[in-house]
PDB file of N, CA and C in Angstrom:
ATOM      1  N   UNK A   1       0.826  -1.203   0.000  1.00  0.00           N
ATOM      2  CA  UNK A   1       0.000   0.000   0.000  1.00  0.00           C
ATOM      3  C   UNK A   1       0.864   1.258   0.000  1.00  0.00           C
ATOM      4  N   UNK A   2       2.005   1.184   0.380  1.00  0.00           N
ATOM      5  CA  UNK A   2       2.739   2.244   0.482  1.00  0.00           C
ATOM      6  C   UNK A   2       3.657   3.156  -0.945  1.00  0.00           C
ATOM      7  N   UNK A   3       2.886   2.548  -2.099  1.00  0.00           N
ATOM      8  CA  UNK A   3       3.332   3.423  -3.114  1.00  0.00           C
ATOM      9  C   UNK A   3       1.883   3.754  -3.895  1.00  0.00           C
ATOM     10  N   UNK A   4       0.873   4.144  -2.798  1.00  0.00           N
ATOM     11  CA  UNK A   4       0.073   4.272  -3.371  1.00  0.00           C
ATOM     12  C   UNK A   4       0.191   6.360  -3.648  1.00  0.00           C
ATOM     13  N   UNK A   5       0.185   6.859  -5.085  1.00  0.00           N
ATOM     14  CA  UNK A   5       0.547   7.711  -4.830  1.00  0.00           C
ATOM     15  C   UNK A   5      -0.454   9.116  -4.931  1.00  0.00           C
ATOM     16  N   UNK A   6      -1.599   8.774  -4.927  1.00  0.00           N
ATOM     17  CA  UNK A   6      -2.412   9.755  -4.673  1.00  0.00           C
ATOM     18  C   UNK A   6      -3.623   9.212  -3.343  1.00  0.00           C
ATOM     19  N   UNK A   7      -3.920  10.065  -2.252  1.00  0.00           N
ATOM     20  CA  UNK A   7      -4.638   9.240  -0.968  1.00  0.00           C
ATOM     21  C   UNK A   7      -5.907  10.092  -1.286  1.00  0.00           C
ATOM     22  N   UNK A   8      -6.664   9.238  -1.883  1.00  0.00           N
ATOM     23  CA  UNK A   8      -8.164   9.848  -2.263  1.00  0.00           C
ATOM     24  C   UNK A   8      -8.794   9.944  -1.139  1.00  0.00           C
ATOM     25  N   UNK A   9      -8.774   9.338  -0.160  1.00  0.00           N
ATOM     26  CA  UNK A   9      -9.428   9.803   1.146  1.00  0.00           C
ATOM     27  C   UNK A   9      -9.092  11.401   1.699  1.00  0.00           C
ATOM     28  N   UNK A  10      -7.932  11.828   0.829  1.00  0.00           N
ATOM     29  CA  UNK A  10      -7.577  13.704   1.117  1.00  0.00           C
ATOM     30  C   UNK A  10      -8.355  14.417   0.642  1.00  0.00           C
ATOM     31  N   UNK A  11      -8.252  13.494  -1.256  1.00  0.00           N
ATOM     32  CA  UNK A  11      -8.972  14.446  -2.186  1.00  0.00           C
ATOM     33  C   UNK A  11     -10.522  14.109  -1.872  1.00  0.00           C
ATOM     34  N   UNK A  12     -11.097  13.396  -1.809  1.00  0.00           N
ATOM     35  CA  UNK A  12     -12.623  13.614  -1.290  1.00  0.00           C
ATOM     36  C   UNK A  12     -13.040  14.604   0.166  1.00  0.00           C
ATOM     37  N   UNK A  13     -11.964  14.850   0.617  1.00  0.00           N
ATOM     38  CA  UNK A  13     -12.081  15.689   1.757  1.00  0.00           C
ATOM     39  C   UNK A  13     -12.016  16.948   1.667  1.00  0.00           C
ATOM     40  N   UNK A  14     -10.718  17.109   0.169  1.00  0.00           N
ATOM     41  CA  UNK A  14     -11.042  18.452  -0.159  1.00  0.00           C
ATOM     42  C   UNK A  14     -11.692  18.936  -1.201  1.00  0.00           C
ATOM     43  N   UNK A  15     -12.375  17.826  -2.041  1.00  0.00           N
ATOM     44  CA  UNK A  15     -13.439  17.943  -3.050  1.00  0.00           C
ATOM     45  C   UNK A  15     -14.701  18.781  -2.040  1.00  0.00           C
ATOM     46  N   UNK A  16     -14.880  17.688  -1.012  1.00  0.00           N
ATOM     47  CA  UNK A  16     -16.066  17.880   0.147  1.00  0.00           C
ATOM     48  C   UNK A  16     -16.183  19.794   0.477  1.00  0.00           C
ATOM     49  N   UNK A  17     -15.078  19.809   0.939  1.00  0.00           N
ATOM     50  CA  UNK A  17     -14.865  21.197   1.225  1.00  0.00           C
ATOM     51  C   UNK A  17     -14.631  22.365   0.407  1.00  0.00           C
ATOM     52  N   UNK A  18     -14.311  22.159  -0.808  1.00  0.00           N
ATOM     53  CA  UNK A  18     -14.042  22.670  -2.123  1.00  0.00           C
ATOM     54  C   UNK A  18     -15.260  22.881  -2.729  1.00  0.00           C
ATOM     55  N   UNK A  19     -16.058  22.053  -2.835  1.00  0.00           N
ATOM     56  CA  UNK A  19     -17.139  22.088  -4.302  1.00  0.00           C
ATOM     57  C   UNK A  19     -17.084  22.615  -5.113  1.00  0.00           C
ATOM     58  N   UNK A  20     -17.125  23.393  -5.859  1.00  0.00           N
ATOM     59  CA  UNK A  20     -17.384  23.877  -7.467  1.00  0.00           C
ATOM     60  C   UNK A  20     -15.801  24.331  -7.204  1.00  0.00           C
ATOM     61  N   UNK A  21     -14.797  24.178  -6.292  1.00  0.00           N
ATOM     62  CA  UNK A  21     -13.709  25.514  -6.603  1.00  0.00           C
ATOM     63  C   UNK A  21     -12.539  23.999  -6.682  1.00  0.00           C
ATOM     64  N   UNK A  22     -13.267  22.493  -6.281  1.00  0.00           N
ATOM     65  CA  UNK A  22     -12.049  21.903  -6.527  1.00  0.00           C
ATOM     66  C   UNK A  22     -10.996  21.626  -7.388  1.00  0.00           C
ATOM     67  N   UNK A  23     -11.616  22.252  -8.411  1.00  0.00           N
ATOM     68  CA  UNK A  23     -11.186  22.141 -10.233  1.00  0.00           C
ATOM     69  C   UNK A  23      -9.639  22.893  -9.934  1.00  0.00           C
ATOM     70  N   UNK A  24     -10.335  24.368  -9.629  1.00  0.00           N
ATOM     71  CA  UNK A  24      -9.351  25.331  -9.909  1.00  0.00           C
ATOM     72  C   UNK A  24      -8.604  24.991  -8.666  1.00  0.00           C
ATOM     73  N   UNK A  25      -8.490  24.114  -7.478  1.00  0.00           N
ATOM     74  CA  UNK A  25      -7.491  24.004  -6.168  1.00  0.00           C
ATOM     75  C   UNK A  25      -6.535  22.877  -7.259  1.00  0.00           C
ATOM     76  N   UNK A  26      -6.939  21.458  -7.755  1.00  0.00           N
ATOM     77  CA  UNK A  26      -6.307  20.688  -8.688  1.00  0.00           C
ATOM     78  C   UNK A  26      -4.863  21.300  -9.630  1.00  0.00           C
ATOM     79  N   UNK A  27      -6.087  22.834 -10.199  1.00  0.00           N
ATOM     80  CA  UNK A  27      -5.150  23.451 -11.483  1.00  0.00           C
ATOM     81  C   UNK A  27      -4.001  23.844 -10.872  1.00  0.00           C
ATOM     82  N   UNK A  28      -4.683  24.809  -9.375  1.00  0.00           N
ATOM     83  CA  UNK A  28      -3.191  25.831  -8.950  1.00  0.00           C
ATOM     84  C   UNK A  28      -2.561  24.782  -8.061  1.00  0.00           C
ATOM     85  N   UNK A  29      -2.318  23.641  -7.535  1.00  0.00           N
ATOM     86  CA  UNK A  29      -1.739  22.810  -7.052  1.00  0.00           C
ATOM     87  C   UNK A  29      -0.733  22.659  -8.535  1.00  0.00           C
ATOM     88  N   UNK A  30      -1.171  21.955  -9.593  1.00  0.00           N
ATOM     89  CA  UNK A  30      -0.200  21.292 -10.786  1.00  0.00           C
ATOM     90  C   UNK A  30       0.533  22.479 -11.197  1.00  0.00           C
ATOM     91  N   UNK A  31      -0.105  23.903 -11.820  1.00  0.00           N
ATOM     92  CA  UNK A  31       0.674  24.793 -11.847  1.00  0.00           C
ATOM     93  C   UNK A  31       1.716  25.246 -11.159  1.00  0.00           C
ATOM     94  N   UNK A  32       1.696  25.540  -9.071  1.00  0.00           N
ATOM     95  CA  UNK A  32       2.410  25.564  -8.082  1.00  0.00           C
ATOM     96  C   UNK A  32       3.427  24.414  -8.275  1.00  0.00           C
ATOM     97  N   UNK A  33       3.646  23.263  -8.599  1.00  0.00           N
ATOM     98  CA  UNK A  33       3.651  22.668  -8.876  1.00  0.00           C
ATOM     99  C   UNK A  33       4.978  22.500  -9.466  1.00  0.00           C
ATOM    100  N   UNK A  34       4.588  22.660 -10.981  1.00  0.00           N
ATOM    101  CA  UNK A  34       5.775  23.021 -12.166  1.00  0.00           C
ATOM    102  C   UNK A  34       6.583  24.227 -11.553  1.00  0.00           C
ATOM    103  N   UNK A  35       6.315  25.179 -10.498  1.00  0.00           N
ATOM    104  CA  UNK A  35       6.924  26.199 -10.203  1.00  0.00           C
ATOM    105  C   UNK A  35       8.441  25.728  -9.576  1.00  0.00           C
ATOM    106  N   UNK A  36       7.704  25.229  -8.950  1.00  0.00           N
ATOM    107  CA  UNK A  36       8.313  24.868  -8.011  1.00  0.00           C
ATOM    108  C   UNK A  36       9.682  23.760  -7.940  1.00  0.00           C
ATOM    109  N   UNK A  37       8.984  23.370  -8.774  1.00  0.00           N
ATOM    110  CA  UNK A  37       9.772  22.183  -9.624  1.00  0.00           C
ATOM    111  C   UNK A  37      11.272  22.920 -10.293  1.00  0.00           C
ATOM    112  N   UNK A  38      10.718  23.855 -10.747  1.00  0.00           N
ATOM    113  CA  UNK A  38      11.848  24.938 -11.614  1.00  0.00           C
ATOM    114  C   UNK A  38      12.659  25.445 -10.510  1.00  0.00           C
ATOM    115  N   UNK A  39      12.239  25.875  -9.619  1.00  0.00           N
ATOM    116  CA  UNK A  39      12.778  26.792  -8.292  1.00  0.00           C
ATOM    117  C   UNK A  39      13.670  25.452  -7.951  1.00  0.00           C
ATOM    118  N   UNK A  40      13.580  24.129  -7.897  1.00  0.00           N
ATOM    119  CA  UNK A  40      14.262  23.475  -6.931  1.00  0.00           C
ATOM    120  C   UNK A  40      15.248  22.866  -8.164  1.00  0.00           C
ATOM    121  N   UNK A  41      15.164  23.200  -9.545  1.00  0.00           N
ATOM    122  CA  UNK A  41      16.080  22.300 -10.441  1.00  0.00           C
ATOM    123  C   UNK A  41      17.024  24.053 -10.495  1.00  0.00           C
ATOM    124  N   UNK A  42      16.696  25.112  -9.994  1.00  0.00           N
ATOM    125  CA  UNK A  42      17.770  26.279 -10.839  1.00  0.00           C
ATOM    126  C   UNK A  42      18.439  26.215  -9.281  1.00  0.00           C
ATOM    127  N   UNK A  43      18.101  25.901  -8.141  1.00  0.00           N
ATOM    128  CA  UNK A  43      18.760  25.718  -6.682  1.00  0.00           C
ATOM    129  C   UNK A  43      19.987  25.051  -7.027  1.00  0.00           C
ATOM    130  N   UNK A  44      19.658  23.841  -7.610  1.00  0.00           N
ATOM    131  CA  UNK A  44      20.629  22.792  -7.763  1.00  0.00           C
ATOM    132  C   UNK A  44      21.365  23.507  -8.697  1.00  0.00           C
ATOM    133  N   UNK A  45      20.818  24.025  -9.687  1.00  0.00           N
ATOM    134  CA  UNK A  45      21.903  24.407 -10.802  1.00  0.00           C
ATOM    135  C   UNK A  45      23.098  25.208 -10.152  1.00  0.00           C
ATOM    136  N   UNK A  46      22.537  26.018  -9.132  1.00  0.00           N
ATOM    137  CA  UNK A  46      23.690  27.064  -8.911  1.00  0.00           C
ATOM    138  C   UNK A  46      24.491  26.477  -7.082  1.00  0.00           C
ATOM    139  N   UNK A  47      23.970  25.209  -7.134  1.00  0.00           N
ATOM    140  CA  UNK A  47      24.462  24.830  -5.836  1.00  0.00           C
ATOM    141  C   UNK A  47      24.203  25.097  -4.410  1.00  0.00           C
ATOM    142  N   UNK A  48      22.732  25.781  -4.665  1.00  0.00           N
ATOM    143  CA  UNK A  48      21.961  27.049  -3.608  1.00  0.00           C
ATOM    144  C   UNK A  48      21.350  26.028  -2.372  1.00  0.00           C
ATOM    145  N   UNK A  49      21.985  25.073  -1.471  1.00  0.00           N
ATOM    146  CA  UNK A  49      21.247  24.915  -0.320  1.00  0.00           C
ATOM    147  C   UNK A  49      20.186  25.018   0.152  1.00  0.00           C
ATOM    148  N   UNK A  50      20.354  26.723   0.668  1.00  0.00           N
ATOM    149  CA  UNK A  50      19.236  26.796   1.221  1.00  0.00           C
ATOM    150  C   UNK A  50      18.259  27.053   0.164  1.00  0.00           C
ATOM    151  N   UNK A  51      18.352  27.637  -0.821  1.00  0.00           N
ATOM    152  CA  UNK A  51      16.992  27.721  -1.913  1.00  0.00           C
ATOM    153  C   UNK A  51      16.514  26.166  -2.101  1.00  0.00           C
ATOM    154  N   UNK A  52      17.479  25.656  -2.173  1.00  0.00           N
ATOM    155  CA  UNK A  52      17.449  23.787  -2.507  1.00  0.00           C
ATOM    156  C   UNK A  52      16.031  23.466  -1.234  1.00  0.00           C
ATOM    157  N   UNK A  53      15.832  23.761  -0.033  1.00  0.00           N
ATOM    158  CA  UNK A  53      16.068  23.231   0.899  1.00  0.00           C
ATOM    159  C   UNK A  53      14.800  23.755   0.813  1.00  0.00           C
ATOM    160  N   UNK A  54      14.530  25.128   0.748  1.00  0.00           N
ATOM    161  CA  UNK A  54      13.098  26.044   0.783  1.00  0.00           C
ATOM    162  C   UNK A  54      12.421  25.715   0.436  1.00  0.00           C
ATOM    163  N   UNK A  55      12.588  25.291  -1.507  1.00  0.00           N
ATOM    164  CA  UNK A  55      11.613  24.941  -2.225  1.00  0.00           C
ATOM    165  C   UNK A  55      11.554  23.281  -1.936  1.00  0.00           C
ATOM    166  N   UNK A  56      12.091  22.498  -1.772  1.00  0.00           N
ATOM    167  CA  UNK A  56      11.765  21.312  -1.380  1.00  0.00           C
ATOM    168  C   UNK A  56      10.721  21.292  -0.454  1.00  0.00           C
ATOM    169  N   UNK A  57      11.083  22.705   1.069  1.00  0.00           N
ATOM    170  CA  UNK A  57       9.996  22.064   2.107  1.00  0.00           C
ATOM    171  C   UNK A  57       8.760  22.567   1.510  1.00  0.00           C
ATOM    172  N   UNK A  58       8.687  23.835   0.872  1.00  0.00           N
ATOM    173  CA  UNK A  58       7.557  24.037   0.360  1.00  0.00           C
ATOM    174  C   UNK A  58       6.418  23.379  -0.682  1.00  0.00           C
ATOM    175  N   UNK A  59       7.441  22.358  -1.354  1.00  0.00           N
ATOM    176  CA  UNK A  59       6.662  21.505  -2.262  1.00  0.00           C
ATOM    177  C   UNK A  59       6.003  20.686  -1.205  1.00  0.00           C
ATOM    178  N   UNK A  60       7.245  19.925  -0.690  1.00  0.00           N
ATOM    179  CA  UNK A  60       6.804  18.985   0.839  1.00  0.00           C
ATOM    180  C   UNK A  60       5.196  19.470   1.091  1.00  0.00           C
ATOM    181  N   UNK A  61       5.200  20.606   1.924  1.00  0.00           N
ATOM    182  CA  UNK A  61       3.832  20.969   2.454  1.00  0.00           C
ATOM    183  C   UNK A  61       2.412  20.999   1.680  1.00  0.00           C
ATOM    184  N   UNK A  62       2.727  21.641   0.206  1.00  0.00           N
ATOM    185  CA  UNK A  62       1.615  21.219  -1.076  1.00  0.00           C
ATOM    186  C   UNK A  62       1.729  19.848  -1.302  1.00  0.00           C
ATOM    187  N   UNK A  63       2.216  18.998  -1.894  1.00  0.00           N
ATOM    188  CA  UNK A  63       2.041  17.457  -1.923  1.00  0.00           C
ATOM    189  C   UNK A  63       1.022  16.784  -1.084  1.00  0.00           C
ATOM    190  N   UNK A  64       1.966  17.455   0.454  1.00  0.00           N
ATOM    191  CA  UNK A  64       0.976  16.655   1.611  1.00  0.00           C
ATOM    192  C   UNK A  64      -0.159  17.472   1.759  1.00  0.00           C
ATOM    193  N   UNK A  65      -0.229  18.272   2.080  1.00  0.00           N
ATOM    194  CA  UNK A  65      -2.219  18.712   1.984  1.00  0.00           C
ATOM    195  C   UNK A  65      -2.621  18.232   0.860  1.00  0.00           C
ATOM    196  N   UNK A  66      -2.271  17.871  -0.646  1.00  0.00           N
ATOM    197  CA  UNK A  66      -3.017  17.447  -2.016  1.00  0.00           C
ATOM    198  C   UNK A  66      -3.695  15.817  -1.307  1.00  0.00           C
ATOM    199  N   UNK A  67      -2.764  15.356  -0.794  1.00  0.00           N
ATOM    200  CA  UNK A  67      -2.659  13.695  -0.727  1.00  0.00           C
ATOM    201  C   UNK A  67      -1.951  13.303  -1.789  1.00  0.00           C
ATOM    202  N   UNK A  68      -0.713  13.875  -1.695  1.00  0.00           N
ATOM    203  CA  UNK A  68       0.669  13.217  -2.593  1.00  0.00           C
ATOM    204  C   UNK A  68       1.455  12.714  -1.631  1.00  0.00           C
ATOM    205  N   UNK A  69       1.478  11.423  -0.864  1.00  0.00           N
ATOM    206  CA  UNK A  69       2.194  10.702   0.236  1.00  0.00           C
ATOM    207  C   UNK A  69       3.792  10.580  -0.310  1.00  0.00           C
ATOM    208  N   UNK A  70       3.798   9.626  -1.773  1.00  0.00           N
ATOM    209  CA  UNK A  70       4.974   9.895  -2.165  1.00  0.00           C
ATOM    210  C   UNK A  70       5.848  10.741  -2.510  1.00  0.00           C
ATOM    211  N   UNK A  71       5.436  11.617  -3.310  1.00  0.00           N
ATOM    212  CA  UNK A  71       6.058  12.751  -3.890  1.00  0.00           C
ATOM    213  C   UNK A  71       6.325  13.479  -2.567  1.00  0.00           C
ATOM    214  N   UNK A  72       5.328  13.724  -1.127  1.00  0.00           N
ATOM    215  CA  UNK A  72       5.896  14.763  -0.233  1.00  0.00           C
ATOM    216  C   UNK A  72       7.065  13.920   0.616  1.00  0.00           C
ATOM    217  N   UNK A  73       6.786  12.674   0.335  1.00  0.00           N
ATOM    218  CA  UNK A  73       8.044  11.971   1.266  1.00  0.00           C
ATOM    219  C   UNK A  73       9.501  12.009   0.514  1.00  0.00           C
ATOM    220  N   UNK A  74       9.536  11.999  -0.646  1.00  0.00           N
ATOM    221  CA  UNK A  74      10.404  12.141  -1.828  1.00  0.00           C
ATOM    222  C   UNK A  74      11.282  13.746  -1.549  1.00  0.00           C
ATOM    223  N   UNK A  75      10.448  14.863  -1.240  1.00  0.00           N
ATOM    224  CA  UNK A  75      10.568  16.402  -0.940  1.00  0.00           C
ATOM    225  C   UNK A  75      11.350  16.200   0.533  1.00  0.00           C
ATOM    226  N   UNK A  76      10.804  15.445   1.227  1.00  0.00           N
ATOM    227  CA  UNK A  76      11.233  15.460   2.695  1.00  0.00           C
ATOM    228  C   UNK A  76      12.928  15.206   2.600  1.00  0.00           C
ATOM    229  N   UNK A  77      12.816  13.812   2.016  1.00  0.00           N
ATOM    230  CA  UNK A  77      14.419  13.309   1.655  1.00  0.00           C
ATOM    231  C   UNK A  77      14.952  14.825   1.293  1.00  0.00           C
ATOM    232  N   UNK A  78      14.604  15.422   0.422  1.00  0.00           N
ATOM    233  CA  UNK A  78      15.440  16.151  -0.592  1.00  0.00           C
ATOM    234  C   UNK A  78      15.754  17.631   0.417  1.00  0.00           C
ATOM    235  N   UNK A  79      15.055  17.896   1.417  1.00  0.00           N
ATOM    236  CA  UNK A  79      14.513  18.973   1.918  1.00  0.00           C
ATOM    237  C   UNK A  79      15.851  18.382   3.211  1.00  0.00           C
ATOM    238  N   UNK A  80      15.898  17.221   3.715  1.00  0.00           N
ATOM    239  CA  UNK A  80      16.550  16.687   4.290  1.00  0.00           C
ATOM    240  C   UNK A  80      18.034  16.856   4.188  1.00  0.00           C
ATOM    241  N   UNK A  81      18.546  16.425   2.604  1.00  0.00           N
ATOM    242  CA  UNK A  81      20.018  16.430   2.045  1.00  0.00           C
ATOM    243  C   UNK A  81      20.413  17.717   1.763  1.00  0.00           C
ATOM    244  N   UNK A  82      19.402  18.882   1.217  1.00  0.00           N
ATOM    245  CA  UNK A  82      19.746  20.334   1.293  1.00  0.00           C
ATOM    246  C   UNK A  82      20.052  20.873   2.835  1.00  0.00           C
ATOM    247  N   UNK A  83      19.595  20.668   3.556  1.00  0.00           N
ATOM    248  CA  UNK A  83      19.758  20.804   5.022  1.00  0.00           C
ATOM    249  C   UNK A  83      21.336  20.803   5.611  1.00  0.00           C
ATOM    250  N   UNK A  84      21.581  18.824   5.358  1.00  0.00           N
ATOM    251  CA  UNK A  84      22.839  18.939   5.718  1.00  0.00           C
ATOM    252  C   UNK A  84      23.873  19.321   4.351  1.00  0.00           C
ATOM    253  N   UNK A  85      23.170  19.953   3.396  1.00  0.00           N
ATOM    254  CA  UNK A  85      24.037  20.327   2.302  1.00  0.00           C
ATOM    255  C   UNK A  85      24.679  18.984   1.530  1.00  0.00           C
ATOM    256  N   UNK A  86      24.415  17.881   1.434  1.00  0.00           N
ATOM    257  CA  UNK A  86      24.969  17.069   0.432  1.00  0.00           C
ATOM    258  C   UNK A  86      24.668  16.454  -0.393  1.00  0.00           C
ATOM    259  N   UNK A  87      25.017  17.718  -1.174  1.00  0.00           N
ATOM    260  CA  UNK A  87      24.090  17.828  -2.431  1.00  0.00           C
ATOM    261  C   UNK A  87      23.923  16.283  -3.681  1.00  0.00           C
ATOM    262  N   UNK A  88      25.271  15.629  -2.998  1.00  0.00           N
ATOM    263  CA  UNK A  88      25.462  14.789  -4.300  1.00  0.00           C
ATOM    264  C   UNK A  88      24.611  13.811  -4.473  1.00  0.00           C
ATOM    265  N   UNK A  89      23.488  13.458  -3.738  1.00  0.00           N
ATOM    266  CA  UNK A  89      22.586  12.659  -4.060  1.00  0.00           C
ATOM    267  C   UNK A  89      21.096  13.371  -4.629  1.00  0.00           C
ATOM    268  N   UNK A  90      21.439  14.658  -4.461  1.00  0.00           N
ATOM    269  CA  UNK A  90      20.151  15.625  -4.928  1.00  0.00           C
ATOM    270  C   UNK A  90      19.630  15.482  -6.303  1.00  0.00           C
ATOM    271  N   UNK A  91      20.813  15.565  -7.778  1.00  0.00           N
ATOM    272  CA  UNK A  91      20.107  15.105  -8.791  1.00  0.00           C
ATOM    273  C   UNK A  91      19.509  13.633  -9.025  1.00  0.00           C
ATOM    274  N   UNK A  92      19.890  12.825  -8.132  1.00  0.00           N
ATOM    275  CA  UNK A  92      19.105  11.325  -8.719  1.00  0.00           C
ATOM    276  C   UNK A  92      17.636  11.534  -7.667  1.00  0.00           C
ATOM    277  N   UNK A  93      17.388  12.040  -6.921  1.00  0.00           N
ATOM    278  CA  UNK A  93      16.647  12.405  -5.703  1.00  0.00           C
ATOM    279  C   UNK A  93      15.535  13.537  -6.930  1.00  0.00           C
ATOM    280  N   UNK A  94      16.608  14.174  -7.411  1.00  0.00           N
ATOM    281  CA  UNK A  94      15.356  15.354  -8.276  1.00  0.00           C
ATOM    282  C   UNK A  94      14.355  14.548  -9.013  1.00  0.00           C
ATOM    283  N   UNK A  95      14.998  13.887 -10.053  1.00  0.00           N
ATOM    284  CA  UNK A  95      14.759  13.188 -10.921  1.00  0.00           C
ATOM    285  C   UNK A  95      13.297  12.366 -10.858  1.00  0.00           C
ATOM    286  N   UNK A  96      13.220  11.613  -9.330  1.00  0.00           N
ATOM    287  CA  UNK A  96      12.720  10.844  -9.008  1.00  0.00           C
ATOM    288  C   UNK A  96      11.469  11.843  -8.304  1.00  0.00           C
ATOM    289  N   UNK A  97      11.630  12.907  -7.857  1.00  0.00           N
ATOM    290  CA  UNK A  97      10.420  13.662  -7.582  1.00  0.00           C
ATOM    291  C   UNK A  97       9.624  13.849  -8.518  1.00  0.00           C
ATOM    292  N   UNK A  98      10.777  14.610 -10.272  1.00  0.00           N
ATOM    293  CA  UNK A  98       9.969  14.783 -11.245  1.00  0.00           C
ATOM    294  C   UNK A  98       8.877  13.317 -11.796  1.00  0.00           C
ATOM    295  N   UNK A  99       9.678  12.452 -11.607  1.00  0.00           N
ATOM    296  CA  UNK A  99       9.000  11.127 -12.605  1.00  0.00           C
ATOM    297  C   UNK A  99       7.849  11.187 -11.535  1.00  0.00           C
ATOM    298  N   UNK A 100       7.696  11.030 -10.064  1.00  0.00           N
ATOM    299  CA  UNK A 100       6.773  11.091  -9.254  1.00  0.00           C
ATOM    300  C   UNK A 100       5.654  12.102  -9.557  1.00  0.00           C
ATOM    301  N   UNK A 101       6.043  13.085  -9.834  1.00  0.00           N
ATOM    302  CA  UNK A 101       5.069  14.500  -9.967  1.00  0.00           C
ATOM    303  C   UNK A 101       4.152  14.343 -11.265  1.00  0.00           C
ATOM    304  N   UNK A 102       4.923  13.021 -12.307  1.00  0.00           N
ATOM    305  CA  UNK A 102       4.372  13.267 -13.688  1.00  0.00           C
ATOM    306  C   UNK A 102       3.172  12.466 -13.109  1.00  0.00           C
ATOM    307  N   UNK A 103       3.650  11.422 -12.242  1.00  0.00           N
ATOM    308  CA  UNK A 103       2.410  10.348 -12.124  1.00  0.00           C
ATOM    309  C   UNK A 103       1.700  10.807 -11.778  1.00  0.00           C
ATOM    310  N   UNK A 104       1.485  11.814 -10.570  1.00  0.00           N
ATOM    311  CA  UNK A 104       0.286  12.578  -9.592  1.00  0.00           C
ATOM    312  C   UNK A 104      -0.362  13.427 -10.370  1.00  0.00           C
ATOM    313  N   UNK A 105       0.730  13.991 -11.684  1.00  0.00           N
ATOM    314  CA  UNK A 105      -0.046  14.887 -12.108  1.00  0.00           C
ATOM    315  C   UNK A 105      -1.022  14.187 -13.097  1.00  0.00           C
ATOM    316  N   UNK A 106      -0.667  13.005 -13.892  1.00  0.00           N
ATOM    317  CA  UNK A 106      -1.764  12.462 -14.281  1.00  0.00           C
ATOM    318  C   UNK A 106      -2.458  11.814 -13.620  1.00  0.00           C
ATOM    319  N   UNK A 107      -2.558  11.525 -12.595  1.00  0.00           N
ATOM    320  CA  UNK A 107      -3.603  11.044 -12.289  1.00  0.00           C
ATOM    321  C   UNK A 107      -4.821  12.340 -11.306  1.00  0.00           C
ATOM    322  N   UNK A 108      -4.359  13.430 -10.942  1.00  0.00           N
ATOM    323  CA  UNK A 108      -5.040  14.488 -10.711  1.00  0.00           C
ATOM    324  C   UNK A 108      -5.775  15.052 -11.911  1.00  0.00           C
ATOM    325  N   UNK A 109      -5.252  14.973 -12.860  1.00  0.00           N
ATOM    326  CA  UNK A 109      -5.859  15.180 -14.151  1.00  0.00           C
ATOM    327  C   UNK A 109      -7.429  14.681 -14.394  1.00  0.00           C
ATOM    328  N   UNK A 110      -6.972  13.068 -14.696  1.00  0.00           N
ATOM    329  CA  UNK A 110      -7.871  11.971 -14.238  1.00  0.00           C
ATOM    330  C   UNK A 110      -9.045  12.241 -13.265  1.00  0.00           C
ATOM    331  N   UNK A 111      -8.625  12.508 -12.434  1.00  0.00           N
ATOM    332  CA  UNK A 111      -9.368  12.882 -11.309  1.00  0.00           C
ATOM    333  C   UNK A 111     -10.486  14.326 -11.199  1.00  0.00           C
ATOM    334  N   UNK A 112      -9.488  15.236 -12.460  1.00  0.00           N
ATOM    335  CA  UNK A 112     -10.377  16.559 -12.706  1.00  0.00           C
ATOM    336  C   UNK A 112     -11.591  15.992 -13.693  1.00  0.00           C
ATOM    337  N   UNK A 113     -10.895  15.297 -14.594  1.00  0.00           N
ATOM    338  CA  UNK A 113     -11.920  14.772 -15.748  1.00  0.00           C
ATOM    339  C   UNK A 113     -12.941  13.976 -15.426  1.00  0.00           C
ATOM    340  N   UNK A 114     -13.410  13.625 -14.260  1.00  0.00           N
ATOM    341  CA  UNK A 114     -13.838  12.564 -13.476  1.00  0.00           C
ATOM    342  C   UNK A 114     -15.232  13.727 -12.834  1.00  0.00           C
ATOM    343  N   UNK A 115     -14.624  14.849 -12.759  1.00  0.00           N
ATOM    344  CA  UNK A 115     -15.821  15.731 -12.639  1.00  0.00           C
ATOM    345  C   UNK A 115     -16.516  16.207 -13.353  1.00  0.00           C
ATOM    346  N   UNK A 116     -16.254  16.091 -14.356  1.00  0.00           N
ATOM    347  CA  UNK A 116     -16.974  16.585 -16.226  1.00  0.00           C
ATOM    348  C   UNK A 116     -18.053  15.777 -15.805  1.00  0.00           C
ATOM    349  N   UNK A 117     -18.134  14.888 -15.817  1.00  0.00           N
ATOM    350  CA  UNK A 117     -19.124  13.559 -15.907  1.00  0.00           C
ATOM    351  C   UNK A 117     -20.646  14.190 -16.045  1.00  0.00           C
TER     352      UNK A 117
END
């Protein structure tokens, strides 16, 4: 059960609480998202720690309110190794957030299209 990577018991909680606005919480989550994503690959580019470290915890915290278990545990690691600064496991660590983020993001997708109905 533990690579399950979207916890629909979140998103029905914040569908519940959302109603008509869950669409657009979905959009600016995936958008925030790609931001962020950029913020933590130009960190690395320039060797930036603490930017490394920022945008990791900040993804961290969006993931986990979405119900992205993996992807925010993935951020934690990364949020973790910027911390004590060593960096050299950060690009295989990036990598693996992005391939993570593609999955959540399709399947949040999925999940928007699921409201068309």
């Amino acid at each position: 059960m533990s690579d399950i990577h979207l916890d629909h018991s979140v998103l029905s909680a914040l569908r519940d609480v959302m109603e008509d606005e869950f669409p657009v919480l979905l959009d600016t989550f995936l958008a925030d998202s790609a931001e962020r994503l950029r913020q933590i690959q130009q960190a690395l580019a320039l060797s930036d720690s603490q930017a490394l470290r920022l945008a990791a915890h900040s993804f961290k915290g969006s993931c986990s309110n979405m119900g992205a278990p993996v992807l925010s545990g993935l951020c934690k690691h990364l949020e973790d190794i910027a911390r004590r600064e060593q960096l050299a496991d950060a690009p295989t660590l990036i990598r693996q957030i992005e391939e993570e983020f593609l999955v959540v993001r399709d399947l949040m997708q999925e999940e928007r299209r699921g409201l068309n109905h």
